[in-house]
N, C-alpha and C. Protein backbone atom coordinates (compact mmCIF):
# COMPACT_ATOMS: atom_id res chain seq x y z
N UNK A 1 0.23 -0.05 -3.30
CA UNK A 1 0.26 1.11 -2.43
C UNK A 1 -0.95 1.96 -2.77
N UNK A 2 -1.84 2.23 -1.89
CA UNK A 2 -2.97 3.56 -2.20
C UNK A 2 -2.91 4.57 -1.25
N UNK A 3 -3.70 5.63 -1.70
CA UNK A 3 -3.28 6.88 -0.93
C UNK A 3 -4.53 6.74 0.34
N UNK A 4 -4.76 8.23 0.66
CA UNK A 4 -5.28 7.98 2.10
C UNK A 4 -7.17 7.41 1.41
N UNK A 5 -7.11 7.78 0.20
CA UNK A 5 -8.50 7.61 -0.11
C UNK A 5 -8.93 6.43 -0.23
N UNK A 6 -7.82 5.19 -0.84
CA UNK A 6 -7.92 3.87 -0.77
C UNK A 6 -8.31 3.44 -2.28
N UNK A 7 -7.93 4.50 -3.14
CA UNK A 7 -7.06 4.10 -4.23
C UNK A 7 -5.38 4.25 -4.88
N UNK A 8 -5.40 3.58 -5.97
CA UNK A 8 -4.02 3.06 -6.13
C UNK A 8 -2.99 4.27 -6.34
N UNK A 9 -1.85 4.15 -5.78
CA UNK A 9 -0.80 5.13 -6.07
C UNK A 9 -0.28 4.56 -7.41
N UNK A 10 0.67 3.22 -6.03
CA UNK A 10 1.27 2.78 -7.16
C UNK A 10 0.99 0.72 -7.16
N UNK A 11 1.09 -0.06 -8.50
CA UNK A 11 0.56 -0.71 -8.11
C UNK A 11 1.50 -1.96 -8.15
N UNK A 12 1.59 -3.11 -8.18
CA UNK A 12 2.45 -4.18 -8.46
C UNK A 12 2.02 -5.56 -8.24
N UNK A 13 2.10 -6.49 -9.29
CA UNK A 13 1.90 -7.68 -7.93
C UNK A 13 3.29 -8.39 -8.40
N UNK A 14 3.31 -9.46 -7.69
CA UNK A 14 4.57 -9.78 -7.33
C UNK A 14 3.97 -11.56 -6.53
N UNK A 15 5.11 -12.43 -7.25
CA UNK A 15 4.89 -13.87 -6.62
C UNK A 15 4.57 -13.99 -5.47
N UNK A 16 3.92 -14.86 -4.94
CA UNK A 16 3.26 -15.72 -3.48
C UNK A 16 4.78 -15.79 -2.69
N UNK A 17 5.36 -15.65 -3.22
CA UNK A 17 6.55 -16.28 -1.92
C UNK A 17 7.53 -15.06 -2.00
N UNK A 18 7.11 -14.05 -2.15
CA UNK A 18 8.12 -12.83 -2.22
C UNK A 18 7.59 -12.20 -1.06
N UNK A 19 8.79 -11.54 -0.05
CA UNK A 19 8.38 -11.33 1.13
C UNK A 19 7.71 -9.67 1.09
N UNK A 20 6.88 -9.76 2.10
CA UNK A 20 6.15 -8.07 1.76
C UNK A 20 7.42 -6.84 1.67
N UNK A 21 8.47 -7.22 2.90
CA UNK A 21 9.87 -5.87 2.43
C UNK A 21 10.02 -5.79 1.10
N UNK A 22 10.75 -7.32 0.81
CA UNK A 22 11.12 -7.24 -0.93
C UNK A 22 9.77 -6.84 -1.58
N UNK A 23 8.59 -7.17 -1.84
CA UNK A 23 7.61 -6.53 -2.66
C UNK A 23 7.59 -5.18 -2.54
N UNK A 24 7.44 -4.68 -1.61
CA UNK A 24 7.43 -2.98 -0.65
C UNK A 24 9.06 -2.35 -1.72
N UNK A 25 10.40 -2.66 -1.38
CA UNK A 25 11.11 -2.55 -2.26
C UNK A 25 11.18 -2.42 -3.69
N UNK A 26 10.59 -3.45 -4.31
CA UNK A 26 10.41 -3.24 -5.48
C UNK A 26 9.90 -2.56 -6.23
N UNK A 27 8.75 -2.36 -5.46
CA UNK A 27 7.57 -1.50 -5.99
C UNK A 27 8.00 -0.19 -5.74
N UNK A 28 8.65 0.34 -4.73
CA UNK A 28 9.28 1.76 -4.73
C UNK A 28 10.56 1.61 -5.62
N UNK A 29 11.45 0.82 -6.12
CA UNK A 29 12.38 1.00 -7.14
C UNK A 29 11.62 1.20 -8.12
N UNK A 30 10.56 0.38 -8.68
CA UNK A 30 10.22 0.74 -9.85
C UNK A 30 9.68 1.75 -10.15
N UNK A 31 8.81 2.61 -9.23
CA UNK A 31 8.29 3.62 -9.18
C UNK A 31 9.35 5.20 -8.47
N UNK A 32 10.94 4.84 -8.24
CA UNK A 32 11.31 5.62 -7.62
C UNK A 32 11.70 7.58 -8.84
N UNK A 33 11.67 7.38 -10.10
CA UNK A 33 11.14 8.32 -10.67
C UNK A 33 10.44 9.49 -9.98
N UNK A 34 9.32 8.71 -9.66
CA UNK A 34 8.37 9.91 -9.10
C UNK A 34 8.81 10.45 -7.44
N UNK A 35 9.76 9.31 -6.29
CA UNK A 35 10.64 10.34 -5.62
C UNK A 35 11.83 11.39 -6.19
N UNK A 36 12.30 10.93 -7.06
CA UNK A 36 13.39 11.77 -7.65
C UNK A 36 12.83 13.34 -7.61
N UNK A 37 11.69 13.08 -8.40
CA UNK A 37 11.43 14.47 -9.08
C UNK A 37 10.22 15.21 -7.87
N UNK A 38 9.95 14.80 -6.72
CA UNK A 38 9.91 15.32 -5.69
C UNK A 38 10.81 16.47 -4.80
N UNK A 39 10.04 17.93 -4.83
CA UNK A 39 11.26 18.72 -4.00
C UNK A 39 10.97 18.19 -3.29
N UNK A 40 12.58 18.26 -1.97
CA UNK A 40 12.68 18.31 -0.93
C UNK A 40 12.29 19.38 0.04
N UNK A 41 11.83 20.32 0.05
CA UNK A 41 11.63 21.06 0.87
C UNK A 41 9.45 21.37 1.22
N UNK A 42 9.11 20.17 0.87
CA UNK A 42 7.82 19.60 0.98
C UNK A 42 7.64 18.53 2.00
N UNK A 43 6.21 18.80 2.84
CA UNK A 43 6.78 17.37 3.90
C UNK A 43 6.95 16.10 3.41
N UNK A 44 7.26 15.32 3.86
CA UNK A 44 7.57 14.00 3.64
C UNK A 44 6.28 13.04 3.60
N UNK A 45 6.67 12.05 2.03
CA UNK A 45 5.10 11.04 2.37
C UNK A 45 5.12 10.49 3.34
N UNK A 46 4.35 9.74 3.54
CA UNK A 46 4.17 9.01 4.80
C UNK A 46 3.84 7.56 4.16
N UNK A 47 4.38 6.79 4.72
CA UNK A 47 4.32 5.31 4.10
C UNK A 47 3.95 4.62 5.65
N UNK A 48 2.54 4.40 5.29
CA UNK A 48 1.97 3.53 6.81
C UNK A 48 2.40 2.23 6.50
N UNK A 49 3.16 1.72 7.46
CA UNK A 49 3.25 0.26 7.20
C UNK A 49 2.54 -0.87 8.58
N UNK A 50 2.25 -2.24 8.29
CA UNK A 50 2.16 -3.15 8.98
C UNK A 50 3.01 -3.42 9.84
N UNK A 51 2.48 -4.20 10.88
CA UNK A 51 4.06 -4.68 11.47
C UNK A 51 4.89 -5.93 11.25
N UNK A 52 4.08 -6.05 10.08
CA UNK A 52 5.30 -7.64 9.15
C UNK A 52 6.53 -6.81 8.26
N UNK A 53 6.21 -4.95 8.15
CA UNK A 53 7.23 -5.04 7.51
C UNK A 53 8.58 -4.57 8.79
N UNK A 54 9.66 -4.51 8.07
CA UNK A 54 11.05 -3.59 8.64
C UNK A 54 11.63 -2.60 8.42
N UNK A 55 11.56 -1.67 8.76
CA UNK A 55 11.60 0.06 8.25
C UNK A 55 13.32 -0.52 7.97
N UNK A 56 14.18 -1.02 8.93
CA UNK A 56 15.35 -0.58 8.84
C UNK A 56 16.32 -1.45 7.90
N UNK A 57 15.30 -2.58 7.14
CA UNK A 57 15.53 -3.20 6.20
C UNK A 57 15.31 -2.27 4.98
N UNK A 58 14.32 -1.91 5.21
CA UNK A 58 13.71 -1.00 3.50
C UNK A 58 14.47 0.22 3.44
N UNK A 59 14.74 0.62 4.51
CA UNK A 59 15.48 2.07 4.48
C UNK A 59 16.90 1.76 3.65
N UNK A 60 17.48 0.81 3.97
CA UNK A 60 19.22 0.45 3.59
C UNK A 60 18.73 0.11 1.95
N UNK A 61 17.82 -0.85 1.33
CA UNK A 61 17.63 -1.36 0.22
C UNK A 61 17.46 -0.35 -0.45
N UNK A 62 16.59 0.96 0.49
CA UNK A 62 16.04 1.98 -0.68
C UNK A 62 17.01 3.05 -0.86
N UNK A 63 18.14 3.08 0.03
CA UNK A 63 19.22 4.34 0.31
C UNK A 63 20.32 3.51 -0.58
N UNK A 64 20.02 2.29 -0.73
CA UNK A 64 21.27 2.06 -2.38
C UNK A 64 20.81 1.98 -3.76
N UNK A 65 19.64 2.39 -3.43
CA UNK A 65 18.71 2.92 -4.99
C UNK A 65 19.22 4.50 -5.15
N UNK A 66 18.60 4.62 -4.29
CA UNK A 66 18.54 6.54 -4.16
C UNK A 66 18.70 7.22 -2.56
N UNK A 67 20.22 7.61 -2.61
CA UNK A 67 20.84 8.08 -1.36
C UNK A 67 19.80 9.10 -0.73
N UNK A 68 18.92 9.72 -1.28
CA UNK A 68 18.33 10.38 -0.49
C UNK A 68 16.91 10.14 -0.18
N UNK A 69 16.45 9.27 -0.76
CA UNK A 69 14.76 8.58 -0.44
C UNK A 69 14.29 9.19 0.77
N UNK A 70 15.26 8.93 1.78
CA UNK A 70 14.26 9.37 3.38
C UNK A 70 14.86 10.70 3.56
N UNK A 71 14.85 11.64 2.61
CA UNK A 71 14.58 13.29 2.92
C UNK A 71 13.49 13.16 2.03
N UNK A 72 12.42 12.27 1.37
CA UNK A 72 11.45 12.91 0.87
C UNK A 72 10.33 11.75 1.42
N UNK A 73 10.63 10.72 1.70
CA UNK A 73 9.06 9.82 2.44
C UNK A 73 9.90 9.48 4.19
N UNK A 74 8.63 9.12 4.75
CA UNK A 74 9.29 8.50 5.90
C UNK A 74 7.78 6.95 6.21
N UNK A 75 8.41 6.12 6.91
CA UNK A 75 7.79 4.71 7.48
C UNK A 75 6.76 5.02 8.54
N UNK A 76 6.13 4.70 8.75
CA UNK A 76 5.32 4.72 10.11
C UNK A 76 4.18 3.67 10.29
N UNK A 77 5.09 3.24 11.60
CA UNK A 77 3.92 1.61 11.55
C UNK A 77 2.67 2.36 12.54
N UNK A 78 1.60 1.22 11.65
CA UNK A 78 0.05 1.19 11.70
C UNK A 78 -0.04 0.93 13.56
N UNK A 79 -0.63 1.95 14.38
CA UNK A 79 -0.95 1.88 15.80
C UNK A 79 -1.85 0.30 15.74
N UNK A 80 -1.10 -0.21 16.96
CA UNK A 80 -1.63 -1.51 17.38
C UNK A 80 -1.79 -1.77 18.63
N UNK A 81 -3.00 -2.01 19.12
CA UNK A 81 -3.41 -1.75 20.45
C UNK A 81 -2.69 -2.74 20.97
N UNK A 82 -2.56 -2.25 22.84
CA UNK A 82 -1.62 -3.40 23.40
C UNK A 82 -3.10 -4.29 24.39
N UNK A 83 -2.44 -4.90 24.81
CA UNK A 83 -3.40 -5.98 25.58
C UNK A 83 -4.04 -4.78 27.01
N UNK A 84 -2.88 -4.18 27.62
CA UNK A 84 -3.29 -3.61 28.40
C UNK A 84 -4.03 -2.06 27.96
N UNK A 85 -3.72 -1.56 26.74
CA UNK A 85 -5.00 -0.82 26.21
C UNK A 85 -6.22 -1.13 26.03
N UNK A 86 -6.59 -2.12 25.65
CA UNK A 86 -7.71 -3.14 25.06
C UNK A 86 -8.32 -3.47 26.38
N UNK A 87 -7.70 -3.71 27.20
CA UNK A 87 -8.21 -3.71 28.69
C UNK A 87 -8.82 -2.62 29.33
N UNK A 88 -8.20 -1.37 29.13
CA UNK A 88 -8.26 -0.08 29.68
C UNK A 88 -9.32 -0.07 29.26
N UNK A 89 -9.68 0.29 27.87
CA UNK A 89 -11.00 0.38 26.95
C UNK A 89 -12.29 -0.39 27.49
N UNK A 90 -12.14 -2.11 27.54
CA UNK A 90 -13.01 -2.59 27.78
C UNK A 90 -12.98 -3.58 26.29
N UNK A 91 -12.31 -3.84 25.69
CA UNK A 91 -12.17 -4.44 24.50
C UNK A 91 -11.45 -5.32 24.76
N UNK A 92 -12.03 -6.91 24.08
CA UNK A 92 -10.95 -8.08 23.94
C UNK A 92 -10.83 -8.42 22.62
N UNK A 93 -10.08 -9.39 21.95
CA UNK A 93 -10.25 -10.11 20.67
C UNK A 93 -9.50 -8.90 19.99
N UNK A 94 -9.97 -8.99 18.64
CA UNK A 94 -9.66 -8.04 17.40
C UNK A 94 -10.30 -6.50 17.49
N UNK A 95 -9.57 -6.05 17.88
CA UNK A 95 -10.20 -4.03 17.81
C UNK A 95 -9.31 -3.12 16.01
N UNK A 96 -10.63 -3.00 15.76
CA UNK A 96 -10.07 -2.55 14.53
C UNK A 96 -9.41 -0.98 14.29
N UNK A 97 -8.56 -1.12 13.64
CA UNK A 97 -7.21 0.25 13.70
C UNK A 97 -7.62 1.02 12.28
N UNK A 98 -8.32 2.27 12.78
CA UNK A 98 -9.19 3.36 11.48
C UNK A 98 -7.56 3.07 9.88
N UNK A 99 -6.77 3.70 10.37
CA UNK A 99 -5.88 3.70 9.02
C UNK A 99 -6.06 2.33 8.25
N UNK A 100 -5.67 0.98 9.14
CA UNK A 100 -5.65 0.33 8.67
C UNK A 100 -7.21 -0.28 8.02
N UNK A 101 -8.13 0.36 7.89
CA UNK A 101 -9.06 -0.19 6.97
C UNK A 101 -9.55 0.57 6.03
N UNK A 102 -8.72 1.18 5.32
CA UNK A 102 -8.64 1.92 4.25
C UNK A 102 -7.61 0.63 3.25
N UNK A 103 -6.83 0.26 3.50
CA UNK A 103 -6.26 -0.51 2.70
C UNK A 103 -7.38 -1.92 2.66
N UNK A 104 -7.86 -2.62 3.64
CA UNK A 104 -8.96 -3.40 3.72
C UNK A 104 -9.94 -3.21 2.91
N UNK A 105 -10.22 -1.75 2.87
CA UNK A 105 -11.67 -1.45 2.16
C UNK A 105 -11.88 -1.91 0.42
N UNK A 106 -10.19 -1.01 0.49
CA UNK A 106 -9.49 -1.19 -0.89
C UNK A 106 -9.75 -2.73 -1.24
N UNK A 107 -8.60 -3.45 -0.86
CA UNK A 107 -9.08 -4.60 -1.11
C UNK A 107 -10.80 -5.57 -1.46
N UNK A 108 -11.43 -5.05 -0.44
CA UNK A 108 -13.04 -5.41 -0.83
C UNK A 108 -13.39 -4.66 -2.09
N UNK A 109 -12.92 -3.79 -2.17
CA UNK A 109 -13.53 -2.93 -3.80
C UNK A 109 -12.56 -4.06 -4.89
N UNK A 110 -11.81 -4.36 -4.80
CA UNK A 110 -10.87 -5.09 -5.69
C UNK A 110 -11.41 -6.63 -6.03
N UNK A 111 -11.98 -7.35 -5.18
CA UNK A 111 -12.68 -8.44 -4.96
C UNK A 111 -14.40 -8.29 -5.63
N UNK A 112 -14.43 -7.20 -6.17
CA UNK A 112 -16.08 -7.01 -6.81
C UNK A 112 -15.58 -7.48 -8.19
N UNK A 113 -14.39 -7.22 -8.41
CA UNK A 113 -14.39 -7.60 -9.69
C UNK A 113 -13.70 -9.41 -9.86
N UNK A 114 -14.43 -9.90 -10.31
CA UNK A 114 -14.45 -11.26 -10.36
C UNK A 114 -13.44 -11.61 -10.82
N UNK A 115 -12.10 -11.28 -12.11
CA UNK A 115 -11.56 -11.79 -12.09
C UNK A 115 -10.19 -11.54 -11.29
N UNK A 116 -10.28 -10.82 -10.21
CA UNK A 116 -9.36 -10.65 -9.63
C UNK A 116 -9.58 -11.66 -8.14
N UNK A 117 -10.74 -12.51 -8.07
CA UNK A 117 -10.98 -13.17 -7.20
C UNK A 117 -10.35 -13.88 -6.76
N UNK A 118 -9.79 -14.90 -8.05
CA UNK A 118 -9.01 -15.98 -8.19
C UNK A 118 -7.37 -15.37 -9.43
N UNK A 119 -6.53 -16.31 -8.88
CA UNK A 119 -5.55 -15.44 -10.30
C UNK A 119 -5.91 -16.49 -11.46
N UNK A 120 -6.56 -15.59 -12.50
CA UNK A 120 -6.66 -15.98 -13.59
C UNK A 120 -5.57 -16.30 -14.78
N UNK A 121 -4.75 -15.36 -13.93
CA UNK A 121 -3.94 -14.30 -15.08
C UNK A 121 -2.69 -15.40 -15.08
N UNK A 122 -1.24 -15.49 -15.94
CA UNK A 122 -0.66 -16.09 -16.46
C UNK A 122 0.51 -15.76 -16.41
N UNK A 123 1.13 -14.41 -16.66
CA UNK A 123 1.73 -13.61 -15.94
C UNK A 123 1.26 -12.22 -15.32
N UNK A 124 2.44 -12.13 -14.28
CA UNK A 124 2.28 -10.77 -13.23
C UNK A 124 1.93 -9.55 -13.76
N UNK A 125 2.54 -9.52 -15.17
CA UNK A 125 1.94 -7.66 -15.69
C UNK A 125 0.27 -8.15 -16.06
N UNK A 126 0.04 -8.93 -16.63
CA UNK A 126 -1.20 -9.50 -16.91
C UNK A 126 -2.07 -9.22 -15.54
N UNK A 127 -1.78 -9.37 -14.58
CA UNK A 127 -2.08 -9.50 -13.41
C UNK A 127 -2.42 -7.91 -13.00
N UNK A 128 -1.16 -7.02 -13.13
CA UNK A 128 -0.92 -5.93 -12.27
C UNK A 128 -2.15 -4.98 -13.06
N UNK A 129 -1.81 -5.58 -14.94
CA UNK A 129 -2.74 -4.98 -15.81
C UNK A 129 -4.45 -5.03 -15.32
N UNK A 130 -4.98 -6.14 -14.89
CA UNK A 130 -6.53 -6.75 -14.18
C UNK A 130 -6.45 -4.89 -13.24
N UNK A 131 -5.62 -5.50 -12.38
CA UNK A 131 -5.67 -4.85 -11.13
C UNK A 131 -6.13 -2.88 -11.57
N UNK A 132 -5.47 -2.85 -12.28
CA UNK A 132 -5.14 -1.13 -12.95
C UNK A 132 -6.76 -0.93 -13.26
N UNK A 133 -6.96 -2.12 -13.81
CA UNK A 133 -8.41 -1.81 -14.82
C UNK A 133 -9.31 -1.79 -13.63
N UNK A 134 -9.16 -2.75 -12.52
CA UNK A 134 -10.66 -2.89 -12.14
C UNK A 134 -10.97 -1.41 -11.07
N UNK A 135 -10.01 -0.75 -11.09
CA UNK A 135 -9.75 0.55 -10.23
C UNK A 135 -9.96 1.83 -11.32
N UNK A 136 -9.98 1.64 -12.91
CA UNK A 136 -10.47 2.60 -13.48
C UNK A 136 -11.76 2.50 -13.65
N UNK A 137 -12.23 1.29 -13.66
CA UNK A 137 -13.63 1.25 -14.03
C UNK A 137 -14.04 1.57 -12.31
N UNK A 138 -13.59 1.29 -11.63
CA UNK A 138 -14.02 1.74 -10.28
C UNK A 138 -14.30 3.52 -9.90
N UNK A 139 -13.40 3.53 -10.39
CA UNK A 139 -13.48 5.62 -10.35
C UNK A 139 -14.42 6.01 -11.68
N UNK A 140 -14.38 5.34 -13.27
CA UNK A 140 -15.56 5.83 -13.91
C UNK A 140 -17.03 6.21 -13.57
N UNK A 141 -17.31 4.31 -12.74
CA UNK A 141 -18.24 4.61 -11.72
C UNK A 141 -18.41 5.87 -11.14
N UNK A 142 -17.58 5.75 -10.20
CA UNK A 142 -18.03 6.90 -9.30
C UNK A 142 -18.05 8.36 -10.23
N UNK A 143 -17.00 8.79 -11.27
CA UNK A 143 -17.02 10.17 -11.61
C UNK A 143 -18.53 9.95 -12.69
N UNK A 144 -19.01 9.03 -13.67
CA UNK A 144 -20.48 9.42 -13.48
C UNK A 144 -21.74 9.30 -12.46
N UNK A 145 -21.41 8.49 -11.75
CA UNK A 145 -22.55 8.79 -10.69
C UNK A 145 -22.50 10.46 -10.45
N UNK A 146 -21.45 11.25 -9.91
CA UNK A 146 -21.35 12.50 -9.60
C UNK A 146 -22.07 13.35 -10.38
N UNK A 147 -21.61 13.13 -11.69
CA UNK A 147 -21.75 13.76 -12.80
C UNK A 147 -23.55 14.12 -13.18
């Protein structure tokens, strides 16, 4: 999960054959702490999703974690042009959707670092651990360049 900047909130990886809900799930159980201690009377995150996932799957999985999850985030799938928009426009094929290439971008920054190219790694925290690092050394970067 990253925020609107297109680094990591929160992070996880999780086996090849685990479906994106269940990954999406998990990764908010394990991290649900930090909804807990969220007031409610703040707007709600916003969790952009794809349209492979199912809001009304994740909603039930995440409301028997923590009965109140959706008074503090809410779902919202990623705008996807229709055929007859794409028409309207003058656009055929693939038209690219601004939110959704912030998570894309992410990903290309994640792929500079070589060993996250291929899975090297042996197990998943091993894995999630790569992932953590190649995003601190990613922001060191940038906070001395600034500097």
């Amino acid at each position: 999960a990253i925020d609107t900047i297109g680094f990591p909130f929160f992070t996880l990886c999780t086996p090849a054959n685990l479906s994106d809900d269940a990954g999406l799930i998990e990764l908010l159980t394990q991290n649900m702490a930090y909804f807990r201690s969220k007031p409610v009377n703040i707007p709600k995150i916003t969790i952009l999703l794809d349209h492979g996932y199912h809001p009304d799957t994740l909603k039930q999985a995440l409301e028997k974690v923590y009965p109140q999850i959706m008074r503090k985030i809410k779902f919202e799938r990623s705008p996807k042009p229709s055929k007859a928009e794409k028409a309207a426009a003058g656009q055929t094929g693939f038209v690219p959707v601004a939110a959704r290439w912030v998570v894309e971008r992410s990903n290309a920054w994640m792929e500079r670092c070589k060993s996250l190219v291929k899975n090297f790694e042996r197990t998943l925290s091993n894995a999630t651990t790569q992932l953590n690092l190649c995003f601190v050394r990613l922001m060191l970067k940038r906070l001395a360049a600034a500097a």
